[in-house]
Structures are given as C-alpha cells and as structure tokens.
N, C-alpha and C. Protein backbone atom coordinates (compact mmCIF):
# COMPACT_ATOMS: atom_id res chain seq x y z
N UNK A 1 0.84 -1.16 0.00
CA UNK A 1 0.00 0.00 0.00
C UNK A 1 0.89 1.22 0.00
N UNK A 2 0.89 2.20 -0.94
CA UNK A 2 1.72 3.14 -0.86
C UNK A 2 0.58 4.59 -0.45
N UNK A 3 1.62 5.28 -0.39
CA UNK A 3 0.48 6.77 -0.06
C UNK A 3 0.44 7.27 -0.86
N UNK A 4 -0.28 8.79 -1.44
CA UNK A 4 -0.17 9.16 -2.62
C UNK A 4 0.46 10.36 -2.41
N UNK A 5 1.25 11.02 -3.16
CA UNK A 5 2.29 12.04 -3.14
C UNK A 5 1.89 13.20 -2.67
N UNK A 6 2.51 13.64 -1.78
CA UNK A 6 1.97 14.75 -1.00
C UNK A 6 3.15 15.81 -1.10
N UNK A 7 3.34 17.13 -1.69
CA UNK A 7 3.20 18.10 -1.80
C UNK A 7 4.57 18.71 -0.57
N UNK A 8 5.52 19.08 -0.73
CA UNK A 8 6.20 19.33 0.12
C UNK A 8 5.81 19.92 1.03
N UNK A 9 4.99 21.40 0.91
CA UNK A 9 4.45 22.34 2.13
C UNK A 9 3.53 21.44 2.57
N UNK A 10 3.20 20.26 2.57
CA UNK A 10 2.26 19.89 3.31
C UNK A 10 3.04 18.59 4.12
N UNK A 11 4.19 18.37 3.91
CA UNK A 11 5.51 17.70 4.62
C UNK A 11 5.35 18.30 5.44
N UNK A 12 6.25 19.16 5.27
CA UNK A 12 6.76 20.38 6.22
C UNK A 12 5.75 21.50 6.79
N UNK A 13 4.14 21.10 7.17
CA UNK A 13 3.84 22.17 7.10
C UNK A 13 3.65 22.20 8.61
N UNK A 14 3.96 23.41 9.10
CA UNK A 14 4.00 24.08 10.65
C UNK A 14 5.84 23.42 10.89
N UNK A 15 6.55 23.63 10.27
CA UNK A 15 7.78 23.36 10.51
C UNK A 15 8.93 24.65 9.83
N UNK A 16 10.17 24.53 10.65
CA UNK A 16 11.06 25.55 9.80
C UNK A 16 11.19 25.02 8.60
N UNK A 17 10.51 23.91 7.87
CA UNK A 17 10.98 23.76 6.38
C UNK A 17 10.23 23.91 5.91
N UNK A 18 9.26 24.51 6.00
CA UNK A 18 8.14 24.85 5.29
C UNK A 18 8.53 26.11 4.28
N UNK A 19 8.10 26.12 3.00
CA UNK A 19 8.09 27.21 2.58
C UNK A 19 7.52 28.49 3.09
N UNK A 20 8.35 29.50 2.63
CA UNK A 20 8.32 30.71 3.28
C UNK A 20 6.81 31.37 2.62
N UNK A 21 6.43 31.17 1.27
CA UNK A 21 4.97 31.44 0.46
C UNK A 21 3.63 30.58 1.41
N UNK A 22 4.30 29.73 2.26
CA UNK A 22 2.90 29.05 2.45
C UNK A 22 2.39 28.82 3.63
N UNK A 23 1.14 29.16 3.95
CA UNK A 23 0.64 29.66 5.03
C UNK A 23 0.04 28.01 5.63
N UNK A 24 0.19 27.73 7.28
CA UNK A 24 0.13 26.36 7.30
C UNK A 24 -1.74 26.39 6.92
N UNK A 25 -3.08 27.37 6.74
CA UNK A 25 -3.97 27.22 6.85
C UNK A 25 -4.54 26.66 4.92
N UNK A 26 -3.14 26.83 4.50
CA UNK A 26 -3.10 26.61 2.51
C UNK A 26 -3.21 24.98 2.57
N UNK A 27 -2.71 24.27 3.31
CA UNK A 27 -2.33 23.12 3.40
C UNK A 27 -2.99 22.30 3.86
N UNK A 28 -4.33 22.70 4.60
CA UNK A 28 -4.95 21.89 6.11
C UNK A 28 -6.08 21.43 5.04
N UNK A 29 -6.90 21.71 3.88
CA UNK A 29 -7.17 20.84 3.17
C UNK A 29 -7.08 19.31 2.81
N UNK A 30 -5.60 19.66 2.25
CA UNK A 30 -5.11 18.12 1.95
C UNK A 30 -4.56 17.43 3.49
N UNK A 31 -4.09 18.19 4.50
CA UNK A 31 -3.97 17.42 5.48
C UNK A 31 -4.87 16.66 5.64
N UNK A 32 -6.27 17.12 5.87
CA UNK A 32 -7.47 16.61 6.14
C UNK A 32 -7.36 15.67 5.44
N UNK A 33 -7.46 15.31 4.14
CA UNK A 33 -7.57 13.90 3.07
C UNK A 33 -6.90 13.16 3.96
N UNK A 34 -5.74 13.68 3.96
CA UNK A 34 -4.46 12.58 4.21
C UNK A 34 -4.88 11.75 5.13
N UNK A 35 -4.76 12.59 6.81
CA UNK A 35 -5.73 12.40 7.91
C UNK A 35 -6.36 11.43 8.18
N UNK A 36 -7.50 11.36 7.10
CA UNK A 36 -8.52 10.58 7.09
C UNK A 36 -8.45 9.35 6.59
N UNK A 37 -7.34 9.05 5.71
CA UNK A 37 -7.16 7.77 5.27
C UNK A 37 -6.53 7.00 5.85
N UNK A 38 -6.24 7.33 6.84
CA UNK A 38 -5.47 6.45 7.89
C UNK A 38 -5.73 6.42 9.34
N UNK A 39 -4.90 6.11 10.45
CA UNK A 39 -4.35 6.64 11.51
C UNK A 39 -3.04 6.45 11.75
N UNK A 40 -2.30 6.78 10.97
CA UNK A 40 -1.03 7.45 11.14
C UNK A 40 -0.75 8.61 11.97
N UNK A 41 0.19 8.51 12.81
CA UNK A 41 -0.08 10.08 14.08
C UNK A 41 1.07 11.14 13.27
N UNK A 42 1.80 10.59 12.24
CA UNK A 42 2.47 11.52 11.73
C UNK A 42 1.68 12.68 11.18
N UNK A 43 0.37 12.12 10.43
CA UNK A 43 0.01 12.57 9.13
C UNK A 43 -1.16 13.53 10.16
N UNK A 44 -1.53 12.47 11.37
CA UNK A 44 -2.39 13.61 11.89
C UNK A 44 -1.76 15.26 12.92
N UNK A 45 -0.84 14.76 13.40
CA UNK A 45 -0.18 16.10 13.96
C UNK A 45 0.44 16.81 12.77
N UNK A 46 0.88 16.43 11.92
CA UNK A 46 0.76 17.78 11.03
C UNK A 46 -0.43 18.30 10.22
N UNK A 47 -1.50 17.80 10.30
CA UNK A 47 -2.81 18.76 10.40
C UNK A 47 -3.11 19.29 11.58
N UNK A 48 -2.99 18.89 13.04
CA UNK A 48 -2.77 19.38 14.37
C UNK A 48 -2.35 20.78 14.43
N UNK A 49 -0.65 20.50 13.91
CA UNK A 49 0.23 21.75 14.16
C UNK A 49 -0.45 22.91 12.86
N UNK A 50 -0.89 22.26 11.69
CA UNK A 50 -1.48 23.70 10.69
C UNK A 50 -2.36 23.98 11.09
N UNK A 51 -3.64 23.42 11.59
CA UNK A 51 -5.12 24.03 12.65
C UNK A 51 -4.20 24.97 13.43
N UNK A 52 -3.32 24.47 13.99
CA UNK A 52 -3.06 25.26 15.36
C UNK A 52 -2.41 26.72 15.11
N UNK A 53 -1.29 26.43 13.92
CA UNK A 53 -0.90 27.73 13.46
C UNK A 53 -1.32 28.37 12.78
N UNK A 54 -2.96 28.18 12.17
CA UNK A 54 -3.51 28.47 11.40
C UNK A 54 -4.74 29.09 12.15
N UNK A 55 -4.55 29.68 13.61
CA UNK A 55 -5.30 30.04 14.50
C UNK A 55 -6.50 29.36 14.90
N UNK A 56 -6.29 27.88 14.74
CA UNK A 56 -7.72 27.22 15.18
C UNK A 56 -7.38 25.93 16.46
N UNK A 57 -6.85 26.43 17.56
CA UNK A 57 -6.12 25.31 18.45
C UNK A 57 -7.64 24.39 19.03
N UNK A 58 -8.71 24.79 18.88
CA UNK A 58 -10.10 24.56 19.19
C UNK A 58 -10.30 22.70 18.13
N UNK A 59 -9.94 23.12 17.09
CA UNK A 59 -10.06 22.24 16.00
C UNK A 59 -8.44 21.21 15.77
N UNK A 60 -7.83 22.17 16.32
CA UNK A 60 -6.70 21.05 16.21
C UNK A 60 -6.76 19.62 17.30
N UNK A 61 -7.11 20.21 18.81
CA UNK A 61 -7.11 19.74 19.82
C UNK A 61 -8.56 18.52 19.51
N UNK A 62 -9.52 18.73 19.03
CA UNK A 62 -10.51 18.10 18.23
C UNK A 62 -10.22 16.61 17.40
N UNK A 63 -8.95 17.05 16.21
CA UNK A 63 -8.39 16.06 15.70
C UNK A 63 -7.80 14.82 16.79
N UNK A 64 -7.04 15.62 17.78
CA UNK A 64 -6.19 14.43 18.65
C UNK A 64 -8.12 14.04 19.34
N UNK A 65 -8.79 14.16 19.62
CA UNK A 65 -9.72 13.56 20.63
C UNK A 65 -10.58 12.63 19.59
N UNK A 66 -10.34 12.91 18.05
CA UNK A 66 -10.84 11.76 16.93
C UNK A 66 -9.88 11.06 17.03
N UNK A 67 -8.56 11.21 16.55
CA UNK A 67 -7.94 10.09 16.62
C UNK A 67 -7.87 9.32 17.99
N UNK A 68 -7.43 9.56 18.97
CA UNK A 68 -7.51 9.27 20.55
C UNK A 68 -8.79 7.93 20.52
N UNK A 69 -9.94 8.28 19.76
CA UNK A 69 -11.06 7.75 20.04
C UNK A 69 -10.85 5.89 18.97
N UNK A 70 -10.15 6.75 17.82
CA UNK A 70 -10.57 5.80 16.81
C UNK A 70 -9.19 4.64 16.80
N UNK A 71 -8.13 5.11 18.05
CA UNK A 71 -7.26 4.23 18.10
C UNK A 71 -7.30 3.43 19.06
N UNK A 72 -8.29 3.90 19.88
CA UNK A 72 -9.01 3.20 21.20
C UNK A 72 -9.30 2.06 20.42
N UNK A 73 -10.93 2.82 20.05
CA UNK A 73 -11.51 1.49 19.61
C UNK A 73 -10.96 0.31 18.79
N UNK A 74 -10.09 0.83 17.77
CA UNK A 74 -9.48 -0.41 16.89
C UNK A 74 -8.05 -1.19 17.28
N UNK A 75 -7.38 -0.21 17.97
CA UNK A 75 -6.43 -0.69 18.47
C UNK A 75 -6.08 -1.04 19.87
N UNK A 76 -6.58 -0.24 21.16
CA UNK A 76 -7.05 -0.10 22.40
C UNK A 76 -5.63 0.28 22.85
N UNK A 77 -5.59 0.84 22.12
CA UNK A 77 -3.89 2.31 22.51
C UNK A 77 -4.22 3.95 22.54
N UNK A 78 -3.19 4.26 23.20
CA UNK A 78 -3.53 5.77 22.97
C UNK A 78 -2.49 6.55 22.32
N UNK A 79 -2.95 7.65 21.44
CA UNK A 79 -1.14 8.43 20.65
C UNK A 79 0.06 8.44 21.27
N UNK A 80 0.95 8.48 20.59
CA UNK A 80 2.25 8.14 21.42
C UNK A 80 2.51 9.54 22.03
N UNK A 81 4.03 9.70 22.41
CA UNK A 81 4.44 11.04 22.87
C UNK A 81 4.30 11.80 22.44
N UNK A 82 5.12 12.01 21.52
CA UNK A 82 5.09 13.30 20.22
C UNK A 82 3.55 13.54 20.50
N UNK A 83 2.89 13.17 19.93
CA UNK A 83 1.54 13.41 20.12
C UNK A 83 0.67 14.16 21.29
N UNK A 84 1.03 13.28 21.85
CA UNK A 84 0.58 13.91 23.21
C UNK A 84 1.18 15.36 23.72
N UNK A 85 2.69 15.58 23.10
CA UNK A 85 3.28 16.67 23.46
C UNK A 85 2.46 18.15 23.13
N UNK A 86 2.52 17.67 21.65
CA UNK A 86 2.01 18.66 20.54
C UNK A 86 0.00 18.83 21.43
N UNK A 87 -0.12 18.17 21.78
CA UNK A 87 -1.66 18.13 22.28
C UNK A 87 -1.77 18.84 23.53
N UNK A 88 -0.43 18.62 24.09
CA UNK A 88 -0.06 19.76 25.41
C UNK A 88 0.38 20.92 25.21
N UNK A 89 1.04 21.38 24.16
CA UNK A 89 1.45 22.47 23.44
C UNK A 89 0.15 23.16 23.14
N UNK A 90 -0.48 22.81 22.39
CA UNK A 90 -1.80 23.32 22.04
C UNK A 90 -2.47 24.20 23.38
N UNK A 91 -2.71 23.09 24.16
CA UNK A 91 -3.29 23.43 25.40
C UNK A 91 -3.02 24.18 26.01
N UNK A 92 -1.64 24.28 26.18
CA UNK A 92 -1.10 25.47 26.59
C UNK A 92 -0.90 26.92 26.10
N UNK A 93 -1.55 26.81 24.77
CA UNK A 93 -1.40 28.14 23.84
C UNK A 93 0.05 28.32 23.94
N UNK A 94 0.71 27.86 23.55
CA UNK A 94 2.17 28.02 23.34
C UNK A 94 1.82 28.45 21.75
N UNK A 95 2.71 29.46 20.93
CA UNK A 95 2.53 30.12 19.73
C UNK A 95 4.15 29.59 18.97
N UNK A 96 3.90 29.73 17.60
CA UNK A 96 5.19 30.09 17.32
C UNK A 96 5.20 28.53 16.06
N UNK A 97 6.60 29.12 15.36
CA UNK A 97 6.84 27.73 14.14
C UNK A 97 7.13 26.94 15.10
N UNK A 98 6.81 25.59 15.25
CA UNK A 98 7.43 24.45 15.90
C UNK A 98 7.83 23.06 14.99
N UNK A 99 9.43 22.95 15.49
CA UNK A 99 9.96 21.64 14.97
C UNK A 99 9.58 20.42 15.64
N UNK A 100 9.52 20.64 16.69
CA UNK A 100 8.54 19.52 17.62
C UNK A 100 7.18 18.67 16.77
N UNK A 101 7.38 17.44 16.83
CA UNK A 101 6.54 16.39 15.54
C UNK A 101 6.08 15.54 15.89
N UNK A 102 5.51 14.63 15.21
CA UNK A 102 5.03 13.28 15.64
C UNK A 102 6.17 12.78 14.52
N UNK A 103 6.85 11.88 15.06
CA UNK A 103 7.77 10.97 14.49
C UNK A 103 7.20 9.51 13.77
C-alpha cells in the first residue's frame, strides 16, 4: 500500500521547512484527506500543528480527541508522545513555528 504524493508544504507544514509562500492554513485541506485515510499520528499532527498555526487550536485539539477515540476502539492504545506533546502544546497556547513532531 503506498500513499499518494503529497506536496512538500504539506511535509513540512507548521515546521522551519516549510516554505516561506505558504501559510500552514493553505495546506490543512489536503492534510485533512491525508488524515482521514489512515491513523497514522504523523500525518495527523501535522494537520494538528497547521489548525493550530492556522489560528484554530479549538479544531486542532478536536483532531487528537478523533484520533484518541478511533485508536481506542481499533487498536485499544492511545497516541504516542510526540503526540501527546504537541496536544499539550496546544493546550497550553504556546505560539510560534514548531519543529517539535510526531515521528
């Protein structure tokens, strides 16, 4: 099963490698696709971190309590660190580009 090619700013998006043209709220579109086709915690904290820098920490924090739910039920785990970090970050209204990820 491969993924389908995703777009560098949307790699990198809410990261210092992000292009300098692209705003992380350009990107949270296709995050969303991505997102959804899986539960991968990579693919979902970087829609996390663009909600969040994209002034919506309401909706980011949202995503972790879907995934949270849907890894329960199928897997009966909860997100790893990274995850959880970035979900405490949020919470905390901490601002700013962050390199901090889900690995």
């Amino acid at each position: 099963w491969a993924e389908p090619p995703v777009d560098s700013a949307v790699v990198n998006a809410g990261s210092e490698r992000a292009p300098q043209h692209t705003e992380p709220a350009a990107v949270v579109p296709e995050l969303r696709v991505l997102a959804a086709q899986s539960l991968r915690e990579y693919r979902w904290g970087q829609l996390m971190r663009a909600l969040w820098l994209s002034g919506a920490p309401a909706e980011a924090l949202g995503c972790y309590g879907r995934l949270r739910a849907a890894m329960a039920q199928r897997y009966g785990a909860e997100p790893g660190p990274h995850l959880r970090e970035l979900r405490d970050r949020i919470r905390a209204g901490e601002r700013g580009r962050t390199t901090t990820g889900v690995r």
